[in-house]
Protein backbone atom coordinates (compact mmCIF):
# COMPACT_ATOMS: atom_id res chain seq x y z
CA UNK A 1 6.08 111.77 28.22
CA UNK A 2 4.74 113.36 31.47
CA UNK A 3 1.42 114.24 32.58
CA UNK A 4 0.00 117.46 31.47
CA UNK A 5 -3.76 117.20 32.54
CA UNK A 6 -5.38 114.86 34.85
CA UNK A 7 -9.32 115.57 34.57
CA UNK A 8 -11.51 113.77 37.51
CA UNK A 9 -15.25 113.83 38.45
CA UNK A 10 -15.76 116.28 36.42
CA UNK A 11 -19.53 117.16 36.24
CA UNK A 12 -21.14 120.49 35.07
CA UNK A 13 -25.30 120.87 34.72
CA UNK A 14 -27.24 123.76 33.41
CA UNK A 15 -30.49 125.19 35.20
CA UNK A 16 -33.14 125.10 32.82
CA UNK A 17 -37.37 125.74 32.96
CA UNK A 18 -37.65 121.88 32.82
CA UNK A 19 -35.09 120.73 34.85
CA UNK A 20 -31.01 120.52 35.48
CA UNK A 21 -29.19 119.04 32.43
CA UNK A 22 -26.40 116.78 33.45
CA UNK A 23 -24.39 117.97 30.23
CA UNK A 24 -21.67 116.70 31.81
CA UNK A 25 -21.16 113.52 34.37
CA UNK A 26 -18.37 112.44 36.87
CA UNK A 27 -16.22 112.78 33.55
CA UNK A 28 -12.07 111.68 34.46
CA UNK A 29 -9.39 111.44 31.96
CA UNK A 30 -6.01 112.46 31.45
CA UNK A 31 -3.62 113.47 28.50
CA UNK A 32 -0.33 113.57 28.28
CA UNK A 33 2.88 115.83 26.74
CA UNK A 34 2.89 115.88 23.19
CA UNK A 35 0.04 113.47 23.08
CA UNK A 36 -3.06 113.49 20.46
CA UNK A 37 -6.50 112.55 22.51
CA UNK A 38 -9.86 112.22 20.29
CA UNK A 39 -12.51 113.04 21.75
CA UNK A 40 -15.80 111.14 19.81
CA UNK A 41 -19.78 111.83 20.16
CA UNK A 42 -22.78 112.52 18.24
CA UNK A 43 -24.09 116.00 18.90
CA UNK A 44 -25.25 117.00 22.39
CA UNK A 45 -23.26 114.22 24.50
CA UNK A 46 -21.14 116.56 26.54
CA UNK A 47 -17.56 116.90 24.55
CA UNK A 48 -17.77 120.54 24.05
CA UNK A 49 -19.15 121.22 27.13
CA UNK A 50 -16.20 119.33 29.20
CA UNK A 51 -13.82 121.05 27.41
CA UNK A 52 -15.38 124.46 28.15
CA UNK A 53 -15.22 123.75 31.72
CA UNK A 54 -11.38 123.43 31.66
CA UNK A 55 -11.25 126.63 30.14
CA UNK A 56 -13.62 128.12 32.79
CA UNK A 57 -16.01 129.10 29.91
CA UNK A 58 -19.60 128.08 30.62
CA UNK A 59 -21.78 130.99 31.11
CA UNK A 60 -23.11 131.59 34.82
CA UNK A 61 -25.87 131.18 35.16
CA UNK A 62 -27.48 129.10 33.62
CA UNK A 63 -24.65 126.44 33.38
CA UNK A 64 -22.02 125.16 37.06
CA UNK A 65 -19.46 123.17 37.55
CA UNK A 66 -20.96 121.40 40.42
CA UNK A 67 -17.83 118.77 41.04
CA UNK A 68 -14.47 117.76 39.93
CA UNK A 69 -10.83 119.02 39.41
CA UNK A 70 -8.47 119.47 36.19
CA UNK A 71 -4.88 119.89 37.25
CA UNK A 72 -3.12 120.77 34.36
CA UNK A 73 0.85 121.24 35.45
CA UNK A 74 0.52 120.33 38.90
CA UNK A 75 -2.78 123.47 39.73
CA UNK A 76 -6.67 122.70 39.41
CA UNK A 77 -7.84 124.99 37.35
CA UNK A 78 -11.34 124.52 38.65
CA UNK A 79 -10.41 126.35 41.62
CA UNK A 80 -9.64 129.45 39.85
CA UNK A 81 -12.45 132.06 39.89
CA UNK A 82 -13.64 132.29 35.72
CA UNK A 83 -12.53 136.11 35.67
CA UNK A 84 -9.18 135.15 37.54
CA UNK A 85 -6.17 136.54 36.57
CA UNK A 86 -4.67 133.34 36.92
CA UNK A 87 -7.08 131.88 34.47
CA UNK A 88 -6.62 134.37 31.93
CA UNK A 89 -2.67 133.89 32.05
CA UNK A 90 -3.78 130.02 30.73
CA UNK A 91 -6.50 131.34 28.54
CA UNK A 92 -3.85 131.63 25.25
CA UNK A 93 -0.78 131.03 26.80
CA UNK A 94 -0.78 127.40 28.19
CA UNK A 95 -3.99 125.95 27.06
CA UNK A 96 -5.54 127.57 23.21
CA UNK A 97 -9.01 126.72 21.54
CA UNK A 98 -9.85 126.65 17.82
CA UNK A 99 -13.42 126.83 17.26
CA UNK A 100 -16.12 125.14 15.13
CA UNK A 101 -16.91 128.56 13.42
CA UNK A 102 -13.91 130.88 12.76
CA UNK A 103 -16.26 134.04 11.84
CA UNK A 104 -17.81 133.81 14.88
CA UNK A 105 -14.88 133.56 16.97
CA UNK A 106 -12.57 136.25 14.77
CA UNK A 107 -14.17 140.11 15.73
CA UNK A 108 -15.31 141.46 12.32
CA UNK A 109 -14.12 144.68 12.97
CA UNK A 110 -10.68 144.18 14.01
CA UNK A 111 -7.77 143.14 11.74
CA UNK A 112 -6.10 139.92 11.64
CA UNK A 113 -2.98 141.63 12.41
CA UNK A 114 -4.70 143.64 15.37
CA UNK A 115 -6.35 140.01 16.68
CA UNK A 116 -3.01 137.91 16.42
CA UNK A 117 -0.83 140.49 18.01
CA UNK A 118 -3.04 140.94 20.53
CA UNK A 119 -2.70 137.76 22.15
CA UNK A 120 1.29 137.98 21.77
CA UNK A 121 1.04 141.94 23.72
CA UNK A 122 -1.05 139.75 26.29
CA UNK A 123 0.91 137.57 27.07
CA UNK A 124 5.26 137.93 26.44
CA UNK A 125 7.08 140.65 26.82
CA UNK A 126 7.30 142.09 23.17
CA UNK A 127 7.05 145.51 21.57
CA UNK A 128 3.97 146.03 18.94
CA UNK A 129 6.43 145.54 15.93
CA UNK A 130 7.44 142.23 17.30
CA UNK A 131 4.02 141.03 18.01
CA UNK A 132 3.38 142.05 14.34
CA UNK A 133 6.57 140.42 13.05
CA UNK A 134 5.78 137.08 14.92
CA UNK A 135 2.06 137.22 13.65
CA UNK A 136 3.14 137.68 10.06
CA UNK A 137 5.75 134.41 10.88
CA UNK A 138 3.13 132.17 12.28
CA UNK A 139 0.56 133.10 9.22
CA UNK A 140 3.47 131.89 7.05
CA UNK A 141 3.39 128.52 9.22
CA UNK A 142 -0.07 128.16 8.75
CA UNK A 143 -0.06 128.16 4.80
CA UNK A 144 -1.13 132.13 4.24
CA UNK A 145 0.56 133.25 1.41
CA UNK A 146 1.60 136.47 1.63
CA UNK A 147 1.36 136.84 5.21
CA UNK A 148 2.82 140.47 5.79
CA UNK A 149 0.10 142.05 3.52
CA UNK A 150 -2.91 139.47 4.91
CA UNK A 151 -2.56 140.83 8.37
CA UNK A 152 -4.55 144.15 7.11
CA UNK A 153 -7.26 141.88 6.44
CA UNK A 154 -10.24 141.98 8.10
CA UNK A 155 -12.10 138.48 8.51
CA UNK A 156 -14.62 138.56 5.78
CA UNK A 157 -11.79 139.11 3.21
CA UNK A 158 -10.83 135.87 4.04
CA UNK A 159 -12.14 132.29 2.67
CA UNK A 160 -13.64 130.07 5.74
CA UNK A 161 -10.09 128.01 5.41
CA UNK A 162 -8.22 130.59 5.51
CA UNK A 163 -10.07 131.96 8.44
CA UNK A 164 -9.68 128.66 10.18
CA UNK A 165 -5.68 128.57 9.33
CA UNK A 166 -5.63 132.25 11.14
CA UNK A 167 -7.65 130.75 14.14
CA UNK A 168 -4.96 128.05 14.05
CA UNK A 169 -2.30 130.76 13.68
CA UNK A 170 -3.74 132.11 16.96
CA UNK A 171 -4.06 129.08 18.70
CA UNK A 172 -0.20 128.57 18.36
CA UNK A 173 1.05 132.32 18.57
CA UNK A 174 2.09 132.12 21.89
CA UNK A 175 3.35 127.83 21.97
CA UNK A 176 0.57 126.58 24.15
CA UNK A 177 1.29 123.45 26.22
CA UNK A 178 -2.11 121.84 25.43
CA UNK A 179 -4.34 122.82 22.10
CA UNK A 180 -8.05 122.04 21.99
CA UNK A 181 -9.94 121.50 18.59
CA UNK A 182 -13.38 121.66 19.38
CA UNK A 183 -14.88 120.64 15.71
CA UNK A 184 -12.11 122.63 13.98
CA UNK A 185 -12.72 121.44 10.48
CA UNK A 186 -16.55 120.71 10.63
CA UNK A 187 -17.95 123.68 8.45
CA UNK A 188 -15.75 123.38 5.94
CA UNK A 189 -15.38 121.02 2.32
CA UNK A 190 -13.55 117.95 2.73
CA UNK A 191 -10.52 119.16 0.49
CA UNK A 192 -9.96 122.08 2.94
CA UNK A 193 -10.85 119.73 6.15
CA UNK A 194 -7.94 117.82 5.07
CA UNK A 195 -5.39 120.36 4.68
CA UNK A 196 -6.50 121.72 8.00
CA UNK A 197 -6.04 118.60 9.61
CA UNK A 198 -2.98 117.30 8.09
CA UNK A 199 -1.53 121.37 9.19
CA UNK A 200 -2.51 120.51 12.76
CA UNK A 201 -1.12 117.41 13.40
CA UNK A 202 2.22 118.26 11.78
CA UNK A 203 2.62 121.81 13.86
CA UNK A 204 1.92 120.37 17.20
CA UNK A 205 4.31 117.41 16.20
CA UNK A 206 6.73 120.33 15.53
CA UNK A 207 5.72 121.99 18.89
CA UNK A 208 5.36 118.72 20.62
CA UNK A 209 1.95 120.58 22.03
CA UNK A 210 -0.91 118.08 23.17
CA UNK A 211 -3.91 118.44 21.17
CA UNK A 212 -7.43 117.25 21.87
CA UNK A 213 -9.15 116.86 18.84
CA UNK A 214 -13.29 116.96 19.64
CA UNK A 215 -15.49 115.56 16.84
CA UNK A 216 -17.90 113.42 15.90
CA UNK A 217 -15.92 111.88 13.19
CA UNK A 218 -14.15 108.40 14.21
CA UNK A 219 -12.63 107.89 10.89
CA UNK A 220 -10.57 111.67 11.66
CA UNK A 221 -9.48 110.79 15.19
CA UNK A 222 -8.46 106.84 13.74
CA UNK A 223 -5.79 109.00 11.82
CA UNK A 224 -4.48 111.31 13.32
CA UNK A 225 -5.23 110.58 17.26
CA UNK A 226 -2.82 108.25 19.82
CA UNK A 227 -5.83 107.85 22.13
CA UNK A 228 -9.42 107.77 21.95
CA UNK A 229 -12.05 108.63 24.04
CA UNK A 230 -15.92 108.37 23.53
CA UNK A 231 -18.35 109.82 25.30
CA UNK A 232 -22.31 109.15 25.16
CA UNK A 233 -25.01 111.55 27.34
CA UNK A 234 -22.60 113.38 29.16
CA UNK A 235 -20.09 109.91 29.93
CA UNK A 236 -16.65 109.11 28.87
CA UNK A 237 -17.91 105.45 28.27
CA UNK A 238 -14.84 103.91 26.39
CA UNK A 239 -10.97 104.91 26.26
CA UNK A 240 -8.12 103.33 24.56
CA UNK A 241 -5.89 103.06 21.76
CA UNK A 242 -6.69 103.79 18.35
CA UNK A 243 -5.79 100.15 17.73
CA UNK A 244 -7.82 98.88 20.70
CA UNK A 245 -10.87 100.82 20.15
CA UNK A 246 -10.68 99.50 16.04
CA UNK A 247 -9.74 96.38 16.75
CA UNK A 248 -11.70 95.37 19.87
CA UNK A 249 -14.88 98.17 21.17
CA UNK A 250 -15.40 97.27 24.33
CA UNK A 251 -19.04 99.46 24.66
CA UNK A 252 -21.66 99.03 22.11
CA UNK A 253 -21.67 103.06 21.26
CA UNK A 254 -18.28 102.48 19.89
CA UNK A 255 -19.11 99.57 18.33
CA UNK A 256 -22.21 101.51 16.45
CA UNK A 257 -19.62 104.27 15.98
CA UNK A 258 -17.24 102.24 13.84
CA UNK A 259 -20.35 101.07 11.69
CA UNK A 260 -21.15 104.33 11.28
CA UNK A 261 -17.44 105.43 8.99
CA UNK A 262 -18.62 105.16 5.77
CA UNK A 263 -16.46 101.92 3.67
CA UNK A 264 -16.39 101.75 0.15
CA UNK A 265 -18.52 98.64 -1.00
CA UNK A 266 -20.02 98.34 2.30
CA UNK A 267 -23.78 99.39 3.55
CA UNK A 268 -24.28 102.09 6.76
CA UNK A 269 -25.25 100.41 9.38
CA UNK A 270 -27.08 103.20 11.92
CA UNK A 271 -27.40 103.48 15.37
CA UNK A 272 -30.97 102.86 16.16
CA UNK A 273 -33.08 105.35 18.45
CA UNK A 274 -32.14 108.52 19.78
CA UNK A 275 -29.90 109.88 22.54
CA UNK A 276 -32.03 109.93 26.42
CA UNK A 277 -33.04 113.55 27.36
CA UNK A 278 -30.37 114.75 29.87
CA UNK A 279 -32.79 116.11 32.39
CA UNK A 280 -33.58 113.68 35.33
CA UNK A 281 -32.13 110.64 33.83
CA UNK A 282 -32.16 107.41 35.68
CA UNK A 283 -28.57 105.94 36.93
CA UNK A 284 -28.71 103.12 34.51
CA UNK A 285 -26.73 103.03 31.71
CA UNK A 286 -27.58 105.43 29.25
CA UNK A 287 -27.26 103.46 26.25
CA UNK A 288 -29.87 100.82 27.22
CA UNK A 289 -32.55 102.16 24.85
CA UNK A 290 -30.86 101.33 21.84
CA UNK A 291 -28.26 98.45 23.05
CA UNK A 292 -28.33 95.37 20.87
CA UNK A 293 -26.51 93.48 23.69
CA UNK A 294 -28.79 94.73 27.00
CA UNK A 295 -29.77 92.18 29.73
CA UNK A 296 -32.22 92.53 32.39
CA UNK A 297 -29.30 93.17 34.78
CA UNK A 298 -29.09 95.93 32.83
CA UNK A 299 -32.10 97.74 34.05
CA UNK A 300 -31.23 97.21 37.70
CA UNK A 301 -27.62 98.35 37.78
CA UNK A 302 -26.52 102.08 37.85
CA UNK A 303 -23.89 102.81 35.34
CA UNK A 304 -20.71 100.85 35.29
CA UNK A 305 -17.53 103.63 36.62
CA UNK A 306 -15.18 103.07 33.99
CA UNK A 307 -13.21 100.34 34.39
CA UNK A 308 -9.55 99.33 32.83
CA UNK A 309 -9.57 95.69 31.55
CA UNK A 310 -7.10 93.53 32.50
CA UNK A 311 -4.71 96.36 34.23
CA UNK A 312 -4.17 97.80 30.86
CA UNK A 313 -5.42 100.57 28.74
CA UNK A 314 -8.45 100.14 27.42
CA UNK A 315 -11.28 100.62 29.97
CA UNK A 316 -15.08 100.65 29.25
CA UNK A 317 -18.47 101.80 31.28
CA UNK A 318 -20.32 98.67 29.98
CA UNK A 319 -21.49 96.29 32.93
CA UNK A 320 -22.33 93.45 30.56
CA UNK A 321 -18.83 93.67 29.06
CA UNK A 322 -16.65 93.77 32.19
CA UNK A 323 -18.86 90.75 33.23
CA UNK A 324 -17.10 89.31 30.37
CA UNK A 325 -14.05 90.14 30.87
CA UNK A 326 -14.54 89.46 34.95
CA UNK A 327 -14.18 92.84 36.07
């Protein structure tokens, strides 16, 4: 598998009455053809926002993109003005987005027929009835039944999962290079969460499209992801394998994570405290609040870069654990 994206420094604030929010912070990362990435966090720590700024979608002002690039296929796509025609040739075609809330996302007023097609007529070289014919296709794909006759729908005719499956639908109209789920399946029951996510994971296997999968969940991405990466107040502060992150968390977030996945027979063990405010934070680690496993070192030293173990794969932004390891 090649390189599709390689994300570094990333960092993008927002310009508030109190103070700049570091939403997001000298974030780097990289995913890969075909490859499934998780991105994990509780609310608030940055993974939406990071993902936004690849698609050159934070509103201006009040949020920047102070620093960083994302070269996805060999061009940074930070360097491409937000209304650029170059950005909205990506927009759709190489890179998609499925959103938390499909009725906010789909336009009320147009059909589904009318919203699919459009994004073909935007981007190949079709005629209307082909647009229409390849929107009723993908529908099929995505478990509508009845496809030909559901693209006269309007959204609100629609269940919220079957909303979702048309956002999906759109997502993969045009075969997108890189797909990004920012919490796809959140608002909806866990029956149709399931069927969502077992529908994603086996069209982008079809498509061999990459897919970053942004949630909170860790039991979701444990399933269906190669690679995992968790972020904490607006740092990527762990990255590995699903195996290495299960079998061995390297930070103590992702330890408290993995607590957190509810196990039959066993007790919830929470993450005490809350998250630090994001607004002239100090360079220490921003876990020290609530770490179990803190040393006065800790309070002294800025926040470990993150740092690959042993020349491998896994890599953490804990100082006391790369002590162990003698990083």
């Amino acid at each position: 598998m090649g390189r599709l994206l390689t994300v570094t420094g990333l960092t993008t604030e927002f310009r508030t009455e109190r103070g700049i929010v570091s939403a997001v912070k000298n974030v780097s990362y990289h995913l890969d053809e075909g490859e499934i990435l998780g991105l994990v966090g509780e609310s608030g720590c940055g993974k939406s926002v990071s993902q936004l700024s690849l698609m050159q979608l934070i509103p201006t002002p009040p949020g920047k993109i102070v620093a960083g690039e994302a070269v996805f296929m060999g061009a940074d796509l930070l360097k491409y003005e937000k209304n650029s025609k170059e950005m909205s040739q990506i927009r759709g075609k190489n890179i998609s987005m499925i959103f938390q809330e499909p009725m906010t996302s789909l336009n009320p007023s147009m059909t589904i027929a009318k919203q699919m097609s459009e994004m073909v007529l935007m981007h190949e070289k079709v005629t209307k009835k082909e647009a229409i014919e390849r929107s009723a296709d993908m529908l099929s794909q995505v478990g509508i039944p009845d496809a030909a006759k559901r693209l006269e729908d309007y959204p609100y005719q629609l269940s919220g999962g079957m909303r979702q499956r048309v956002m999906v639908g759109i997502a993969m109209i045009c075969n997108p290079k890189m797909i990004i789920a920012d919490e796809a399946t959140t608002a909806l029951d866990a029956t149709i969460q399931a069927q969502l996510l077992e529908l994603l994971y086996e069209i982008v296997g079809r498509y061999h499209t990459a897919l970053v999968m942004v949630t909170h969940n860790l039991g979701i991405v444990a399933r269906y992801a190669n690679r995992i990466n968790v972020m904490y107040a607006g740092h990527i502060v762990e990255t590995g394998t699903v195996k290495e992150i299960w079998a061995n968390p390297l930070h103590p977030y992702t330890e408290g994570l993995i607590h957190c996945v509810p196990k039959l027979g066993e007790r919830l063990l929470p993450i005490k405290g809350m998250p630090p405010s994001l607004i002239g934070r100090p360079p220490t680690c921003p876990f020290l609040s609530r770490c179990q496993y803190r040393q006065k070192s800790c309070f002294e030293e800025n926040v470990a870069d993150l740092t690959y173990v042993d020349g491998g794969t896994h890599a953490t932004a804990c100082n006391v654990r790369l002590k162990e390891a003698g990083q």
